[in-house]
N, C-alpha and C. Protein backbone atom coordinates (compact mmCIF):
# COMPACT_ATOMS: atom_id res chain seq x y z
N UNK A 1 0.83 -1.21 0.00
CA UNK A 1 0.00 0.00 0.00
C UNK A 1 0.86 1.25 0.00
N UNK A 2 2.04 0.98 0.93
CA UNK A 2 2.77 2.87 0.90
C UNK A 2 3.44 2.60 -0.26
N UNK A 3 4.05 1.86 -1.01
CA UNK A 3 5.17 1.93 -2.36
C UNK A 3 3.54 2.93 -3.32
N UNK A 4 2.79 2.46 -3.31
CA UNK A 4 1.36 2.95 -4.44
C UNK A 4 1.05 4.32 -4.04
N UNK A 5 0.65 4.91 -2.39
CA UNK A 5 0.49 5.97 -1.91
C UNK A 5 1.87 6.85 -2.36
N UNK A 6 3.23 6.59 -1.72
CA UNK A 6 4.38 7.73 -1.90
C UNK A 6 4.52 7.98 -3.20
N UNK A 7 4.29 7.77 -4.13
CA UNK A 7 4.81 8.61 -5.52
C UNK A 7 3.61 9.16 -5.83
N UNK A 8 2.21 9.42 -5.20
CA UNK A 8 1.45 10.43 -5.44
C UNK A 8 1.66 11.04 -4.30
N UNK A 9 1.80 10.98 -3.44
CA UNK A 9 2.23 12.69 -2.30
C UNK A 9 3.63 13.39 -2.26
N UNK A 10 4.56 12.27 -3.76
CA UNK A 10 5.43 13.40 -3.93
C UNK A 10 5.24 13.94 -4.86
N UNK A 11 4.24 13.76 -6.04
CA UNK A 11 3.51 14.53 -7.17
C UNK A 11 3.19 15.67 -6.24
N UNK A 12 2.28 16.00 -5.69
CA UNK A 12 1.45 16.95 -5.09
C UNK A 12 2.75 17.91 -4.40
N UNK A 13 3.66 17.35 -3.60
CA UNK A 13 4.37 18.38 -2.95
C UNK A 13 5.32 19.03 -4.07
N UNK A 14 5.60 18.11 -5.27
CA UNK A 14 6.33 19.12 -6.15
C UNK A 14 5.30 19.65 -6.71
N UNK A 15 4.45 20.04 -6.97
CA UNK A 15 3.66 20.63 -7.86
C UNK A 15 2.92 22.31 -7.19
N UNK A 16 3.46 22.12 -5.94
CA UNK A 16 2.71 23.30 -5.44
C UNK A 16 1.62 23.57 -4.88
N UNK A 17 1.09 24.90 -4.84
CA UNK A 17 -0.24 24.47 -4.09
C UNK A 17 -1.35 24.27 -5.09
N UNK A 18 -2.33 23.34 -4.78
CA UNK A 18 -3.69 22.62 -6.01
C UNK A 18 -4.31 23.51 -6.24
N UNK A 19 -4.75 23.97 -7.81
CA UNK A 19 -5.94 24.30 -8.38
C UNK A 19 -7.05 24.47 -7.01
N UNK A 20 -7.75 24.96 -7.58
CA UNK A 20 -9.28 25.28 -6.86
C UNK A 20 -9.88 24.06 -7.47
N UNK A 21 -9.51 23.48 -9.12
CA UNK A 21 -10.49 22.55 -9.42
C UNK A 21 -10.03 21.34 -8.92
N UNK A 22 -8.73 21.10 -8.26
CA UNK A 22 -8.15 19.89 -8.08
C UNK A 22 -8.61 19.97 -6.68
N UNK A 23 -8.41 21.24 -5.51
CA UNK A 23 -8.65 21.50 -4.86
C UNK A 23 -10.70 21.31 -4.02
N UNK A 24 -11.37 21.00 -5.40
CA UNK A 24 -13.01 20.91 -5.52
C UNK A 24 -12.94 19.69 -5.59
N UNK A 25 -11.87 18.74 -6.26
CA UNK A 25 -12.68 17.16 -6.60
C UNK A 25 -12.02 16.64 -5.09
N UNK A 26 -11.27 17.00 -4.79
CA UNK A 26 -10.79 16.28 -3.61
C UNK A 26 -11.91 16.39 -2.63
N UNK A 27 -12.29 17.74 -2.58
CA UNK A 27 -13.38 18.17 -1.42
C UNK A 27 -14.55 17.22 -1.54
N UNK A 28 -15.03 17.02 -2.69
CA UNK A 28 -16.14 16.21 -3.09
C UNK A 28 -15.53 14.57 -2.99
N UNK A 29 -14.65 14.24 -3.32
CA UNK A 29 -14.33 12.74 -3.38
C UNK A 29 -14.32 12.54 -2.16
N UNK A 30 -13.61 13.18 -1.23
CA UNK A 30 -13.90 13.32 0.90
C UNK A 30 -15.61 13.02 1.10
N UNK A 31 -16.04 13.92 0.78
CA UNK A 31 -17.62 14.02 1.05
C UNK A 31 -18.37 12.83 0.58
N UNK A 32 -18.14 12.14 -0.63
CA UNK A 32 -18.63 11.13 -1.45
C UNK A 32 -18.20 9.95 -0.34
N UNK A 33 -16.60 9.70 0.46
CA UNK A 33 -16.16 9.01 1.23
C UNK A 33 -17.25 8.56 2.29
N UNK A 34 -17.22 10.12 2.95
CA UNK A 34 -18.08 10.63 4.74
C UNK A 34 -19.50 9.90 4.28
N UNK A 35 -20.06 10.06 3.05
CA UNK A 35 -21.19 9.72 2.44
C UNK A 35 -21.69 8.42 2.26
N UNK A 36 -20.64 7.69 1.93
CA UNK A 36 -20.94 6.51 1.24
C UNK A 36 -21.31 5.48 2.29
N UNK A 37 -22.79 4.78 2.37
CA UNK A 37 -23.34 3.76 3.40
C UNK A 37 -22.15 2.89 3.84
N UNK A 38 -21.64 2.32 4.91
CA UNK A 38 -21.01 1.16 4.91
C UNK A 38 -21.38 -0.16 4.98
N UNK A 39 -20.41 -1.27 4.36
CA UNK A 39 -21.53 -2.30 4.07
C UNK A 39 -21.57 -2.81 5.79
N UNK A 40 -23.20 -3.21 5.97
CA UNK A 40 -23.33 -3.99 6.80
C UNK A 40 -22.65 -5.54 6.74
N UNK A 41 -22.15 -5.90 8.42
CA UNK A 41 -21.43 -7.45 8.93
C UNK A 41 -22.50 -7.99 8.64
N UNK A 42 -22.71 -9.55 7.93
CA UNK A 42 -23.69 -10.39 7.88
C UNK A 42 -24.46 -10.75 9.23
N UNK A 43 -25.68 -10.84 9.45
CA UNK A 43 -25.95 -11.20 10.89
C UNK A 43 -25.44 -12.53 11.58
N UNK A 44 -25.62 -12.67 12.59
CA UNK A 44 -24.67 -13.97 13.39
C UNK A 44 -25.86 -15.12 13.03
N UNK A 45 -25.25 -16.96 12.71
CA UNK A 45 -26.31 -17.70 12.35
C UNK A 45 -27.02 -17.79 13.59
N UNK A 46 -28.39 -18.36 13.23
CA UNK A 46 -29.53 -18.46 13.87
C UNK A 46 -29.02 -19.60 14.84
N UNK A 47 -29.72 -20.33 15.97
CA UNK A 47 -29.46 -21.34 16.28
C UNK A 47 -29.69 -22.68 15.59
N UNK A 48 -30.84 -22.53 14.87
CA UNK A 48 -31.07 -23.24 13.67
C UNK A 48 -30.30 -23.61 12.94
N UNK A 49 -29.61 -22.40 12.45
CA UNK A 49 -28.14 -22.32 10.96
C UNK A 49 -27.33 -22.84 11.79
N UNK A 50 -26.84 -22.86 13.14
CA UNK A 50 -25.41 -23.80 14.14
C UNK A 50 -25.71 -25.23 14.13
N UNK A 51 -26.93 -25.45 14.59
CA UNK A 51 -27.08 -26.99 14.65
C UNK A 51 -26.58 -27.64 12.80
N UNK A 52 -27.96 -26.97 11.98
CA UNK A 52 -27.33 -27.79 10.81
C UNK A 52 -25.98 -27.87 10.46
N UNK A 53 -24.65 -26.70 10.29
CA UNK A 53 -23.51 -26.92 9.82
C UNK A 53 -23.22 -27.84 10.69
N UNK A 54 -23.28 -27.87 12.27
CA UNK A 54 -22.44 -28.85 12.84
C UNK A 54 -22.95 -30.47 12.47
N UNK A 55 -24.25 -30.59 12.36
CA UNK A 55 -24.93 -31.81 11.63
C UNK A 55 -23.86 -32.34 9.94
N UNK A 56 -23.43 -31.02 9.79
CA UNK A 56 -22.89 -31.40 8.38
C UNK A 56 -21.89 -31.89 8.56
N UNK A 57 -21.24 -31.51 9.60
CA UNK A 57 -19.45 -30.91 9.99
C UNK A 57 -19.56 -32.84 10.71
N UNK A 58 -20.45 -33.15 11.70
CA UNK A 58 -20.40 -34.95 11.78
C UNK A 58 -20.40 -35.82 10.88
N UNK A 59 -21.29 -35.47 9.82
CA UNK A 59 -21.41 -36.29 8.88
C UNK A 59 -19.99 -36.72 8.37
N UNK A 60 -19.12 -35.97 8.28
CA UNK A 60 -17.94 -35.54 7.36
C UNK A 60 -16.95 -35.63 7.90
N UNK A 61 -17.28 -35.82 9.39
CA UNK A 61 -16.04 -36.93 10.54
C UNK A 61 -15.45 -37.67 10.19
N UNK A 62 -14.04 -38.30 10.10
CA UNK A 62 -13.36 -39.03 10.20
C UNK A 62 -12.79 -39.84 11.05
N UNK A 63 -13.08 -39.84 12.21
CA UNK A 63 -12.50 -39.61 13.92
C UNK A 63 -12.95 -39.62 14.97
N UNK A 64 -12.76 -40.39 15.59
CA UNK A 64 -13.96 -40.01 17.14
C UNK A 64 -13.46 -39.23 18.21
N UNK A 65 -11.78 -38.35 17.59
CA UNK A 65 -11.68 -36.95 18.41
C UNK A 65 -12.75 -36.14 18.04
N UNK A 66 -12.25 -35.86 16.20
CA UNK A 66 -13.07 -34.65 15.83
C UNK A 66 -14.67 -35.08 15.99
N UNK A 67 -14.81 -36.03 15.88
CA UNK A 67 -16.69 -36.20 16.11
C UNK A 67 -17.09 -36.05 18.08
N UNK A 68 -16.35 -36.48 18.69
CA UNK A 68 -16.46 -35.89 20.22
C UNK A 68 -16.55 -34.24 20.28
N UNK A 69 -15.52 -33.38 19.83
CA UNK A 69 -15.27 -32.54 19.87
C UNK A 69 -16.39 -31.42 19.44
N UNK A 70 -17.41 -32.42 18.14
CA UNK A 70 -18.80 -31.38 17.22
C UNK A 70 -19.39 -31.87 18.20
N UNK A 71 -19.60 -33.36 18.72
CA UNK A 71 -21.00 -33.63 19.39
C UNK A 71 -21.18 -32.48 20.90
N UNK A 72 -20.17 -32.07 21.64
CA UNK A 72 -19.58 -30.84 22.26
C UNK A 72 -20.32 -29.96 22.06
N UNK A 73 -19.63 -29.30 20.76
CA UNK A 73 -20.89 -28.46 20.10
C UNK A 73 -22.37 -28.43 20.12
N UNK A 74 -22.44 -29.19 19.41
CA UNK A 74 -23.91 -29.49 19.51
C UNK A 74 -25.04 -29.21 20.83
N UNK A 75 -24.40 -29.90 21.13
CA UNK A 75 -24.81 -30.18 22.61
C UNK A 75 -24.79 -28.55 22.97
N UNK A 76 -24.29 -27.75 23.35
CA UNK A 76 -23.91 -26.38 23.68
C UNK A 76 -25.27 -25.74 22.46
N UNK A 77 -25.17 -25.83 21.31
CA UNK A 77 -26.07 -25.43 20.61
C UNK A 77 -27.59 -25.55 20.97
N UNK A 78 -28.19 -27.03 21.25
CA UNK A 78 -28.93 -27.21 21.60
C UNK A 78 -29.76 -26.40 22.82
N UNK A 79 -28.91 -26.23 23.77
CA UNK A 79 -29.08 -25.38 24.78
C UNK A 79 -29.43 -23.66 24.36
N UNK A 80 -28.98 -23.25 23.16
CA UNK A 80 -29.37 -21.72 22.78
C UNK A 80 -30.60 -21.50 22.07
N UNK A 81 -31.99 -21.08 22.97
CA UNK A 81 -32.95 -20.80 22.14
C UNK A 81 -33.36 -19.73 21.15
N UNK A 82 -32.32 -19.25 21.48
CA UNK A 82 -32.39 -17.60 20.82
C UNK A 82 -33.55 -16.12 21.45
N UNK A 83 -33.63 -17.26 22.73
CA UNK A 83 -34.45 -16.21 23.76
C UNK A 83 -33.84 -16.09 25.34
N UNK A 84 -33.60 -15.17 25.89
CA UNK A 84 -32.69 -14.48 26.88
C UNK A 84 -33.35 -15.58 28.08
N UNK A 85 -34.59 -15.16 28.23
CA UNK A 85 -35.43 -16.22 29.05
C UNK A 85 -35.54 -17.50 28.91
N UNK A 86 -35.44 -17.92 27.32
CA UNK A 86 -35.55 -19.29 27.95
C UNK A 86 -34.46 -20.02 27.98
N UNK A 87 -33.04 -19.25 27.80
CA UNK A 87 -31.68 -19.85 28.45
C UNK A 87 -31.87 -19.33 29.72
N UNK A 88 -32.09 -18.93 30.51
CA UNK A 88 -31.70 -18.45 31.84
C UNK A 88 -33.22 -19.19 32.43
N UNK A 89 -34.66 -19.98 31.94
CA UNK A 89 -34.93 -20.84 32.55
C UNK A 89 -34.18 -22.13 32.93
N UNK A 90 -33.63 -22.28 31.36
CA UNK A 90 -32.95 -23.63 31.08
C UNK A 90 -31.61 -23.66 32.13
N UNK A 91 -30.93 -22.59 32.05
CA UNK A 91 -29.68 -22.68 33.54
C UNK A 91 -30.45 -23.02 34.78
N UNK A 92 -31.63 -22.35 34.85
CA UNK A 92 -32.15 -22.73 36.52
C UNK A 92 -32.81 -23.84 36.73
N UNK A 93 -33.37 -24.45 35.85
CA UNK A 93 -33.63 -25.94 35.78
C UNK A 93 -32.63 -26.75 36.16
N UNK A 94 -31.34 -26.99 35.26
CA UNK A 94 -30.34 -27.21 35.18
C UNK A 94 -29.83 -27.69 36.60
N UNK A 95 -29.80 -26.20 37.50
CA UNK A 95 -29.24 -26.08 39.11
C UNK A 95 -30.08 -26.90 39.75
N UNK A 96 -31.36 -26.94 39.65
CA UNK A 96 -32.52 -27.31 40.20
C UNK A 96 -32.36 -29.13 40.20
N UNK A 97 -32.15 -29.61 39.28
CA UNK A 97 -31.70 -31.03 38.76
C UNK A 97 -30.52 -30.98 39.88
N UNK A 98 -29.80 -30.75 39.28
CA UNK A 98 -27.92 -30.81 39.83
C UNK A 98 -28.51 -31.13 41.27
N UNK A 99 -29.47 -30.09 41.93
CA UNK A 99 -29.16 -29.90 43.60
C UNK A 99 -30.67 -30.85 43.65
N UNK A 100 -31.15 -31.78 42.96
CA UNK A 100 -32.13 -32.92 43.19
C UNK A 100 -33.72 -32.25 43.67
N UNK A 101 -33.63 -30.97 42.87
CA UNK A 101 -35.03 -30.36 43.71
C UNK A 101 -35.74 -30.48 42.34
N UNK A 102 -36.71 -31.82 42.40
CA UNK A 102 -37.01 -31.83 40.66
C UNK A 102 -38.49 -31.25 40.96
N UNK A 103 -38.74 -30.91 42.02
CA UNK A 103 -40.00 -29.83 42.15
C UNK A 103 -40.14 -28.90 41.12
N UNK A 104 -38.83 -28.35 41.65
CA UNK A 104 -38.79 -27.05 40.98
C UNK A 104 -38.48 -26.93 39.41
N UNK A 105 -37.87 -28.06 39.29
CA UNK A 105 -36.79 -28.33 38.07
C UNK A 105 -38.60 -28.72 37.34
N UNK A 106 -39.42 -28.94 37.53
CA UNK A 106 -40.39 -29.27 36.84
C UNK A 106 -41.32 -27.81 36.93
N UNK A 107 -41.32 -27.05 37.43
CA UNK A 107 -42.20 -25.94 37.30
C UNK A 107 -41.44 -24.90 36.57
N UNK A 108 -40.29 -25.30 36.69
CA UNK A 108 -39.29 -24.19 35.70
C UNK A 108 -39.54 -25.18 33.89
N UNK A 109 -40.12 -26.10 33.73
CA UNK A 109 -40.08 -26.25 32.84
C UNK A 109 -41.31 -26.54 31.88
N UNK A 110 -41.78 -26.75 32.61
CA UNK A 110 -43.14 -26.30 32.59
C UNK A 110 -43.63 -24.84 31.65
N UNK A 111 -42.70 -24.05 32.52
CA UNK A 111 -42.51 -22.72 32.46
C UNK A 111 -42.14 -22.58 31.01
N UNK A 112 -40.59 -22.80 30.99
CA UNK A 112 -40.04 -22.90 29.42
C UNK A 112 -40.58 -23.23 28.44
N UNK A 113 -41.77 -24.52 28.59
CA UNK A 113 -42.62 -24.90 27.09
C UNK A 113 -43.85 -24.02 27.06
N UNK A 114 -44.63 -23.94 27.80
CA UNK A 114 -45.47 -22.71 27.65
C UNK A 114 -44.73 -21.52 27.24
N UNK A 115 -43.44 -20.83 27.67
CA UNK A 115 -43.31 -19.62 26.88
C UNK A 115 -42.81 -19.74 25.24
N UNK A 116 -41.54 -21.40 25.64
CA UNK A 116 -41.22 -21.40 24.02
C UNK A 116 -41.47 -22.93 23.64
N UNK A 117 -43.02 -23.32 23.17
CA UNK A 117 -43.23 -24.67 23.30
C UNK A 117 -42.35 -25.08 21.94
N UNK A 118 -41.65 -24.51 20.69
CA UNK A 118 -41.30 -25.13 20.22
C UNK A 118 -39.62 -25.23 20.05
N UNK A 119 -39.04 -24.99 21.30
CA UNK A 119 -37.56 -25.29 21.67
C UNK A 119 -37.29 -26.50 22.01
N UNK A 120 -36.79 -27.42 21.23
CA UNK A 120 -36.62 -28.84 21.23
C UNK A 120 -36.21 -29.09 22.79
N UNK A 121 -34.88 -28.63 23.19
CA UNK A 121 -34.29 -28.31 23.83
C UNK A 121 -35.17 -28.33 25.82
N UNK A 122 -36.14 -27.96 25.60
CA UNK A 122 -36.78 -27.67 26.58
C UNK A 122 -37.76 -29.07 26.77
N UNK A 123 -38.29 -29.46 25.79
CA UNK A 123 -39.35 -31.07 25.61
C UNK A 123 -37.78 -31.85 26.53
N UNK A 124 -36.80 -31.65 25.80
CA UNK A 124 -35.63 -32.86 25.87
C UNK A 124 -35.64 -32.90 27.85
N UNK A 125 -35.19 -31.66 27.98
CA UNK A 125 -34.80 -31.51 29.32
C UNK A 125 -35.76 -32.22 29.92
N UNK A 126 -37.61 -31.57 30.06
CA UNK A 126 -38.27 -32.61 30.86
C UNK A 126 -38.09 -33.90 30.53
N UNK A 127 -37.84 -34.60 29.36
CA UNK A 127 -37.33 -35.87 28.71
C UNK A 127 -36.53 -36.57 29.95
N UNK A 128 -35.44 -35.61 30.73
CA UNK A 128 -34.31 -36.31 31.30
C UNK A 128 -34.50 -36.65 32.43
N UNK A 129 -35.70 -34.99 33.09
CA UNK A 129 -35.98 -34.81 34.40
C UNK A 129 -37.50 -35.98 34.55
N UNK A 130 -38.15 -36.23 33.83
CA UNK A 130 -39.20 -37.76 34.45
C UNK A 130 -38.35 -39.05 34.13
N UNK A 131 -37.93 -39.00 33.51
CA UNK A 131 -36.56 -40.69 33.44
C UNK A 131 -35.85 -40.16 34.54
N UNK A 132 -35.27 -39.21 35.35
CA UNK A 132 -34.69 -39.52 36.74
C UNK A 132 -35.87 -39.47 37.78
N UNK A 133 -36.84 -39.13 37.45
CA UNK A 133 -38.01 -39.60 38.62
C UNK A 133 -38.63 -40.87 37.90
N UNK A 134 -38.49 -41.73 37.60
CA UNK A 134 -38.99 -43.01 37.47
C UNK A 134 -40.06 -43.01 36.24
N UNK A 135 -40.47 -41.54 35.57
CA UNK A 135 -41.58 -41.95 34.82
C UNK A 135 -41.41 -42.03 33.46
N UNK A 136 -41.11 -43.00 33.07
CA UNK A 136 -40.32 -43.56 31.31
C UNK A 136 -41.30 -42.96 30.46
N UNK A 137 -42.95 -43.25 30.55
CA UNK A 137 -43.87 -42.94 29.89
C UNK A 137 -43.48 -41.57 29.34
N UNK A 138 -43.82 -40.88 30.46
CA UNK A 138 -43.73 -39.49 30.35
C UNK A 138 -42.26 -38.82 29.89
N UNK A 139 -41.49 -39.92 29.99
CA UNK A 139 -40.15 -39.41 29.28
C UNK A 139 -40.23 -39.41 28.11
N UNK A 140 -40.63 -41.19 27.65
CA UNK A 140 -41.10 -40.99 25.87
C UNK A 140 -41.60 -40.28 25.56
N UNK A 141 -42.86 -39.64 25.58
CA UNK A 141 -43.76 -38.45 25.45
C UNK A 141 -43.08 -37.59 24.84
N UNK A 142 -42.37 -37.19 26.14
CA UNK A 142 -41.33 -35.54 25.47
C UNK A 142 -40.09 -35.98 24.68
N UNK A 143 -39.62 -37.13 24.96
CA UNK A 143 -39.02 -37.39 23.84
C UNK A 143 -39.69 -37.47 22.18
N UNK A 144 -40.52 -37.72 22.03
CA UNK A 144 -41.20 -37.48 21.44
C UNK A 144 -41.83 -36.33 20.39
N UNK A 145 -41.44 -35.25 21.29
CA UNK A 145 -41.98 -33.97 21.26
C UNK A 145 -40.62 -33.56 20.66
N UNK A 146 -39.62 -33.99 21.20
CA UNK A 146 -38.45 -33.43 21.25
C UNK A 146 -37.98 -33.82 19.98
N UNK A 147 -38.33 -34.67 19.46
CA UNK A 147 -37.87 -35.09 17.86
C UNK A 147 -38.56 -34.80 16.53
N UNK A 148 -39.87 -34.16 16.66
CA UNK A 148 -41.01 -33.79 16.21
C UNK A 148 -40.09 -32.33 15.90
N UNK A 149 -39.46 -32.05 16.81
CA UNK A 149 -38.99 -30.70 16.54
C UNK A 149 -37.95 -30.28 16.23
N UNK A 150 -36.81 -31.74 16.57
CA UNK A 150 -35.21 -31.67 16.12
C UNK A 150 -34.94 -33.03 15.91
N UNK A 151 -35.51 -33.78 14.45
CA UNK A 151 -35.21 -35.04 14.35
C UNK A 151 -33.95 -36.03 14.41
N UNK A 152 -33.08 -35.06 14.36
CA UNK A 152 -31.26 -35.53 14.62
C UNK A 152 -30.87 -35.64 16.57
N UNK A 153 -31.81 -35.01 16.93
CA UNK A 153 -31.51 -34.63 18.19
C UNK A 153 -30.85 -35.75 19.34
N UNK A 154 -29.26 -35.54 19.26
CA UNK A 154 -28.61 -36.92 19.95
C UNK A 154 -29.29 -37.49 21.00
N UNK A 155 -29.31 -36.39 22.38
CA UNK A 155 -29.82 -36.58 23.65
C UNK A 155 -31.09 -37.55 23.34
N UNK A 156 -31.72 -37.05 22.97
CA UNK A 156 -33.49 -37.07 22.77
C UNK A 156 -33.16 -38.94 22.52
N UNK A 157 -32.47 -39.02 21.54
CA UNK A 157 -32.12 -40.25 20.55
C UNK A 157 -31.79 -41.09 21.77
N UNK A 158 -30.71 -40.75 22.14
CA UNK A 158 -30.00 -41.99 23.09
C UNK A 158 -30.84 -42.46 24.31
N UNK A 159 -31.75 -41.09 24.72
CA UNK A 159 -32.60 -41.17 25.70
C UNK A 159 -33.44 -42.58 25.52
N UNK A 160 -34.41 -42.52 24.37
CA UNK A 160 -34.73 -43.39 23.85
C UNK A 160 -34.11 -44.67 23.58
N UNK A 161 -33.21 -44.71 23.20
CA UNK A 161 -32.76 -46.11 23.12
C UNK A 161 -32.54 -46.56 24.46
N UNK A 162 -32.27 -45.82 25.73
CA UNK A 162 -31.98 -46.62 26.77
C UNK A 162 -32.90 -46.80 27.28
N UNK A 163 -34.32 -46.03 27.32
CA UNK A 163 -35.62 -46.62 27.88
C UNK A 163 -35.68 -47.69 27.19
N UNK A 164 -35.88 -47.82 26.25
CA UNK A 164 -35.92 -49.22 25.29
C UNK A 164 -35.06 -49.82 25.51
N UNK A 165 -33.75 -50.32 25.89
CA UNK A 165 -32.91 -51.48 26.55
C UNK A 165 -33.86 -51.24 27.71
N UNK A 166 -33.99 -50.57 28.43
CA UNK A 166 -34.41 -50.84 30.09
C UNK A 166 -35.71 -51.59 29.81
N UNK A 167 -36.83 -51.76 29.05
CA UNK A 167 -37.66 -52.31 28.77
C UNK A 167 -37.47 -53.45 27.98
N UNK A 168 -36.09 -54.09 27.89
CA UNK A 168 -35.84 -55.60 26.68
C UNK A 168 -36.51 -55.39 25.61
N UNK A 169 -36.27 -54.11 24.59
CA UNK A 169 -36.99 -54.10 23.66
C UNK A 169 -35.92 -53.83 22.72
N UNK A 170 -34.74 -54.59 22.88
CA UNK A 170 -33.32 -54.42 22.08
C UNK A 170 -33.42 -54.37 21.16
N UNK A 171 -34.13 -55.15 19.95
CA UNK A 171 -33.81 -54.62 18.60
C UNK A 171 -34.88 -53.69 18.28
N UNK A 172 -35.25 -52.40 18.87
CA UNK A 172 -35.87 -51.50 18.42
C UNK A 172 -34.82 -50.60 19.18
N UNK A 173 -34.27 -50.94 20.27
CA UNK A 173 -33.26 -49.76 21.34
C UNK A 173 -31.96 -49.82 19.89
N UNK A 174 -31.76 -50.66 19.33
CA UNK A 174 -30.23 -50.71 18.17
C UNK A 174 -30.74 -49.88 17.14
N UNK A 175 -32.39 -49.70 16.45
CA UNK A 175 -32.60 -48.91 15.80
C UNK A 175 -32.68 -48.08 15.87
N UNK A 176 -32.56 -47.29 17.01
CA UNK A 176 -32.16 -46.10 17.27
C UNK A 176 -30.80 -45.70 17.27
N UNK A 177 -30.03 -46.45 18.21
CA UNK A 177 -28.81 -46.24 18.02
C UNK A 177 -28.16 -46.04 16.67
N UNK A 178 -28.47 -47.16 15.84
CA UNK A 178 -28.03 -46.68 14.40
C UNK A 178 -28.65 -45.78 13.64
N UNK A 179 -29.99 -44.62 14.14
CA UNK A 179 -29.92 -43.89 13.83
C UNK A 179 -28.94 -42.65 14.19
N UNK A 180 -28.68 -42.91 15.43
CA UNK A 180 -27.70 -41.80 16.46
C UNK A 180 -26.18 -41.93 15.37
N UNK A 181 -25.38 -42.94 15.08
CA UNK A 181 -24.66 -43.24 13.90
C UNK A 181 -24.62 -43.09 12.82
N UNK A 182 -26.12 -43.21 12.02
CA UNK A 182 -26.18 -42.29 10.44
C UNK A 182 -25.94 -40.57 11.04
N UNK A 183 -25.99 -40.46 12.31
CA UNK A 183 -25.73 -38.81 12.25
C UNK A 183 -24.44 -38.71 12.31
N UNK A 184 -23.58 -39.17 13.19
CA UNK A 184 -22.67 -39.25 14.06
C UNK A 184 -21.75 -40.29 13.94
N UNK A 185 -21.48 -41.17 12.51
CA UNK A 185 -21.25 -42.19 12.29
C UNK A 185 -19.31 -42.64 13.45
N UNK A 186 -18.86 -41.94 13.69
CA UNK A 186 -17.55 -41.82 14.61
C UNK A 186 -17.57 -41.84 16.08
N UNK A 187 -18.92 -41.54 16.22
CA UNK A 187 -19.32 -41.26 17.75
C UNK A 187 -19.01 -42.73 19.13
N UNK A 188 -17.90 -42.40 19.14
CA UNK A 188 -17.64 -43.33 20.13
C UNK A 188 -18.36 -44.29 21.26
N UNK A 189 -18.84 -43.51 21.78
CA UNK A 189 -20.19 -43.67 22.85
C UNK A 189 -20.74 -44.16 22.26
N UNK A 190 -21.71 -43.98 21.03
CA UNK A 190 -23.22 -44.38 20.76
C UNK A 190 -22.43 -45.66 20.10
N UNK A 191 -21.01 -45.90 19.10
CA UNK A 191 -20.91 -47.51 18.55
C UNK A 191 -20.61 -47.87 19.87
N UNK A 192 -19.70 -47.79 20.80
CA UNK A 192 -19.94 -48.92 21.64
C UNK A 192 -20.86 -49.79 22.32
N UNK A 193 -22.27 -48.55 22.49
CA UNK A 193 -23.51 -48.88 23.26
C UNK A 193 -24.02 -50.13 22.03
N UNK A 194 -23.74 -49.43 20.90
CA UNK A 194 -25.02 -50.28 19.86
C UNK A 194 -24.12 -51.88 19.47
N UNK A 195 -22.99 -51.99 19.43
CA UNK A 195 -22.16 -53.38 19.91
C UNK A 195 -22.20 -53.87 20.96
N UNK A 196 -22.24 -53.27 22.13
CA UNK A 196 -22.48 -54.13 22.97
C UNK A 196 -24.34 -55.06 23.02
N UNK A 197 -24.91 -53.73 22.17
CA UNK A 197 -26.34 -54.38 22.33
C UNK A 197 -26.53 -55.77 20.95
N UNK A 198 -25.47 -55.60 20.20
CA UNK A 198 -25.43 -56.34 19.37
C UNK A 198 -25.06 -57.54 20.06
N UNK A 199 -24.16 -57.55 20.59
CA UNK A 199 -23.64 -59.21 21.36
C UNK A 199 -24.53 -59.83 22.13
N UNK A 200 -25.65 -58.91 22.84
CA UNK A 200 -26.48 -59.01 23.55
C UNK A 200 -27.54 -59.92 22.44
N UNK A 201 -28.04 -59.34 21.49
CA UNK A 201 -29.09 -60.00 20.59
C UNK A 201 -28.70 -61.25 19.99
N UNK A 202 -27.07 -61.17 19.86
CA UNK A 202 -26.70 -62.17 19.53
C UNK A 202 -26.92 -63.56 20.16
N UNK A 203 -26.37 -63.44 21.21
CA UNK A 203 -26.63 -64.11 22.55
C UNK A 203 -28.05 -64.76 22.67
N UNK A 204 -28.64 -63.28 23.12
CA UNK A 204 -30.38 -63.92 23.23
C UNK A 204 -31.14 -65.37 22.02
N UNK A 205 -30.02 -65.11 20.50
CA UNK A 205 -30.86 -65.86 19.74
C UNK A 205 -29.86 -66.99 19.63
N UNK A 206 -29.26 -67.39 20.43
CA UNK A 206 -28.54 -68.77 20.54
C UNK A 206 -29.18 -69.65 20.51
């Protein structure tokens, strides 16, 4: 850039002082500058637009670092509704779980689907919080809900397959799993679960 700039500001200093007309386009080419809109930064992706690239970015795994590392992601994604409130329900739920007060952890979520009933994210959570109080039904349900609205959705997925092992309903708990694998085909966790359930079926049909 300065080799291109210095041999026009030593034109100008040998030349003296500018015309009035050289002295006018400059004034105007400044003003045209001060003038000219700047382009707007593209807006930041939606939470929507994060989940799919990272959906893409698994597919295209090689590795069960780099596929640990998106499912990470994901996971973190899942959690952003793109509403101030219903991440800062979803943190207090969260605490509410952690510290075993699923009272609360259920009226806070409660809360979250009535304000944003269609945040996958929020179905999932009660998904986790009635499977740690004993009620599978009501876990399927929102699992349920939860896939209706984010059909890739790992949690939601695996959730499901383990109510289904916990119920001996293994070769429908593996069809899930190998759906969790057409997403995630590297995913460490989910092939080991779905081999071990394989040896298992194996077994059973001896």
């Amino acid at each position: 850039m300065w080799l291109r700039v210095a041999p026009i500001i030593v034109g100008l200093t040998t030349a003296g002082i500018p015309t009035d007309r050289t002295a006018g386009a400059v004034a105007h080419s400044t003003e045209e500058t001060q003038t000219r809109p700047q382009a707007e930064s593209p807006p930041p992706p939606s939470p929507a637009e994060m989940r799919a690239e990272i959906y893409e970015r698994l597919a295209g795994s090689k590795d069960a670092d780099e596929t640990e590392g998106l499912v990470g992601l994901l996971l973190t994604a899942y959690a952003q509704s793109g509403s101030d409130t219903g991440d800062l329900l979803l943190q207090r739920t969260r605490k509410a779980i952690d510290a075993k007060d699923y009272e609360a952890a259920q009226k806070l979520l409660d809360a979250t689907i009535a304000v944003l009933p269609d945040w996958a994210e929020a179905w999932n959570a009660r998904a986790t919080l009635r499977c740690l109080e004993g009620n599978l039904d009501g876990s399927m349900a929102d699992i349920a809900e939860t896939l209706k609205r984010e059909p890739r959705h790992l949690g939601a997925l695996l959730g499901m397959a383990s109510i289904l092992e916990s119920r001996d309903k293994h070769e429908e708990a593996l069809k899930v799993y190998e759906r969790v694998l057409a997403i995630a085909p590297h995913w460490k966790s989910a092939g080991e679960a779905a081999d071990k359930l394989k040896a298992k079926i194996a077994g059973e049909n001896l």
